[in-house]
N, C-alpha and C. Protein backbone atom coordinates (compact mmCIF):
# COMPACT_ATOMS: atom_id res chain seq x y z
N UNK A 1 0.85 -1.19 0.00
CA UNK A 1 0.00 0.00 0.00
C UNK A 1 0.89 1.24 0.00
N UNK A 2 0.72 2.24 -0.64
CA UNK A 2 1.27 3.28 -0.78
C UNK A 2 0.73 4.52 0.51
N UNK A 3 2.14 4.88 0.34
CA UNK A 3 2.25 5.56 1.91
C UNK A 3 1.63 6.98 1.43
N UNK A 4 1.19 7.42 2.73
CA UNK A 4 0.44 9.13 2.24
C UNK A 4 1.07 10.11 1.45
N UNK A 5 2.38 10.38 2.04
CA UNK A 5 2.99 11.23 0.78
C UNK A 5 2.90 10.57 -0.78
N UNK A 6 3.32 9.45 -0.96
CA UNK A 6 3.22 9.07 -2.57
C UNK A 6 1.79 9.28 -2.96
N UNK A 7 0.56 8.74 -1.87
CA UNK A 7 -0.62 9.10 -2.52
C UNK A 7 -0.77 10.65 -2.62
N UNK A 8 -0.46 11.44 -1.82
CA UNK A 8 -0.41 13.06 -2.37
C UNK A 8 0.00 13.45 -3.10
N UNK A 9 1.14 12.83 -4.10
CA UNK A 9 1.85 13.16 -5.01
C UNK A 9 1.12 12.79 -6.08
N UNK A 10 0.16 11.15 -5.57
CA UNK A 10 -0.22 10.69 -7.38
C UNK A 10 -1.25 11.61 -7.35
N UNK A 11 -2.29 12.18 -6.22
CA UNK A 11 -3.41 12.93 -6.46
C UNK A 11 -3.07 14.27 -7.31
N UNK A 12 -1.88 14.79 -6.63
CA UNK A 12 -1.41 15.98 -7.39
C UNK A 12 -1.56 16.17 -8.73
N UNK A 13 -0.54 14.78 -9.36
CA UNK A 13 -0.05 15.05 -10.63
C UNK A 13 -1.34 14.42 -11.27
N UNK A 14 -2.09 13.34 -11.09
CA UNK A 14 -3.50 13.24 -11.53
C UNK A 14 -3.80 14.73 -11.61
N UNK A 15 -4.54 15.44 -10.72
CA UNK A 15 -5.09 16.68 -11.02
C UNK A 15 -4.45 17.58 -11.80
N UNK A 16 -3.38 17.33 -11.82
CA UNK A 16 -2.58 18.56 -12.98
C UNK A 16 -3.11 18.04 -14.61
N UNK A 17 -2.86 17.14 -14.70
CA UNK A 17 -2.96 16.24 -15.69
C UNK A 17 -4.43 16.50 -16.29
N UNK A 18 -5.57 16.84 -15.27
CA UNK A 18 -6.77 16.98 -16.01
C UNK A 18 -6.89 18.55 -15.96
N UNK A 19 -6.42 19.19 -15.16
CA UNK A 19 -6.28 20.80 -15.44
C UNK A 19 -5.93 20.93 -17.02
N UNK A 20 -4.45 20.54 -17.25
CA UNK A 20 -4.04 20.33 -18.31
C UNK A 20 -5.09 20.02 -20.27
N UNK A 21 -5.50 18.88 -19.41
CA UNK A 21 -6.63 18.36 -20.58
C UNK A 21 -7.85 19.13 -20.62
N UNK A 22 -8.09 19.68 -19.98
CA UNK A 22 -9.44 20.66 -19.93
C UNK A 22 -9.18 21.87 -19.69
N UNK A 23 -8.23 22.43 -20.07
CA UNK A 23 -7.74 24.09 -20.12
C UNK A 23 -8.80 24.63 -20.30
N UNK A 24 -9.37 25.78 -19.54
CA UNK A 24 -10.13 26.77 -19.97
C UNK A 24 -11.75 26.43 -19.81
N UNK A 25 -11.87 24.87 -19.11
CA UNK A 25 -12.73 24.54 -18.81
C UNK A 25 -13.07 24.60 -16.99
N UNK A 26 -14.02 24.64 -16.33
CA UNK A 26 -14.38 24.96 -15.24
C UNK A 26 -14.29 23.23 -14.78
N UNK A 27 -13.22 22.76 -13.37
CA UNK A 27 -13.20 21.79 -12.77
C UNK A 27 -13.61 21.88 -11.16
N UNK A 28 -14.75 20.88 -11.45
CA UNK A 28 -15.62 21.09 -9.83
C UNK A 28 -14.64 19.88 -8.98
N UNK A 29 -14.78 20.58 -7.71
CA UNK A 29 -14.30 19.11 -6.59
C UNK A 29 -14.88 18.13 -6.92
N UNK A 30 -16.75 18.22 -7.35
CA UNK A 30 -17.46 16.39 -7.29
C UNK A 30 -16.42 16.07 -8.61
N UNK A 31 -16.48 16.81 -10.17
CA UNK A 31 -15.77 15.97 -11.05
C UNK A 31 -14.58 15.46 -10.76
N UNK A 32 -13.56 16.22 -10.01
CA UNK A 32 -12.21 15.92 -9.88
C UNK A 32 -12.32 14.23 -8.52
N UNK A 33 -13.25 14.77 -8.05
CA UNK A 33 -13.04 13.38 -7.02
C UNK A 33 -13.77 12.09 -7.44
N UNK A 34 -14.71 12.28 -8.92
CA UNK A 34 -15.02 10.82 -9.08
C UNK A 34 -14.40 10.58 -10.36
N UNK A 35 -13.56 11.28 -11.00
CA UNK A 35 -12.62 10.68 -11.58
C UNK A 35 -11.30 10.09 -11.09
N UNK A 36 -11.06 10.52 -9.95
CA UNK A 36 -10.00 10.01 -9.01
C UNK A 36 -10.63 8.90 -8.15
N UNK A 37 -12.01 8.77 -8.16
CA UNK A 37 -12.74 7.56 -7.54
C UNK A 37 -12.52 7.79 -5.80
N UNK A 38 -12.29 9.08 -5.57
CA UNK A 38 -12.40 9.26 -4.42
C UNK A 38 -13.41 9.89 -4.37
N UNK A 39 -13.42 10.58 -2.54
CA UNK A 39 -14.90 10.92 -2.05
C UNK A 39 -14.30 12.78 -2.35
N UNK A 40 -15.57 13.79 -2.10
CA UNK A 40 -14.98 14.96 -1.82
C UNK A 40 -14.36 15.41 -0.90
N UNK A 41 -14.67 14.89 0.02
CA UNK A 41 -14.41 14.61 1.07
C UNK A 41 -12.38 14.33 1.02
N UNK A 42 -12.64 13.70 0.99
CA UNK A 42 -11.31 12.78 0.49
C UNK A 42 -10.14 13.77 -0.12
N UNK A 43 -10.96 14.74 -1.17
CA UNK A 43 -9.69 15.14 -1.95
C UNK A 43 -9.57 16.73 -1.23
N UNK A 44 -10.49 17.01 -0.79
CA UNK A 44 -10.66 18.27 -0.43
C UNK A 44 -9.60 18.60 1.05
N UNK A 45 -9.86 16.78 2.05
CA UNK A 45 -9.40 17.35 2.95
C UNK A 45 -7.16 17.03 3.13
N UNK A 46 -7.38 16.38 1.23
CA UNK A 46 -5.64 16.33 1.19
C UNK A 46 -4.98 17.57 1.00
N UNK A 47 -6.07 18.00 0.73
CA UNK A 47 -4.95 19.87 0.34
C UNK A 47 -5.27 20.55 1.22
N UNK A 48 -6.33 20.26 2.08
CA UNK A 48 -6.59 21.06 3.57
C UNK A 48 -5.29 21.01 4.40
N UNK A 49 -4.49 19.50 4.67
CA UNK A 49 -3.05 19.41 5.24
C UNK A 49 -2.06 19.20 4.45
N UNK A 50 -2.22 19.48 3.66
CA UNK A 50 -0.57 19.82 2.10
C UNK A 50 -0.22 20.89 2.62
């Protein structure tokens, strides 16, 4: 199982990655967290302690 920092890192570069692909398009927390198959919860509160 991958330790918290590596999972903060893959969430990161995941999210860059769809910033990237959808330039100029508006990205909500629900889309970003069920394409990451996480909760909002979930992604909201990794950058709350980043």
């Amino acid at each position: 199982m991958q330790n918290w920092h590596d999972n903060v890192l893959w969430l990161i570069a995941e999210i860059d990655r769809c910033i990237r692909a959808h330039e100029g398009e508006t990205l909500t927390l629900a889309y970003l967290a069920r394409l990451l198959d996480y909760s909002q919860s979930q992604v909201s509160h990794t950058f709350a302690t980043t």
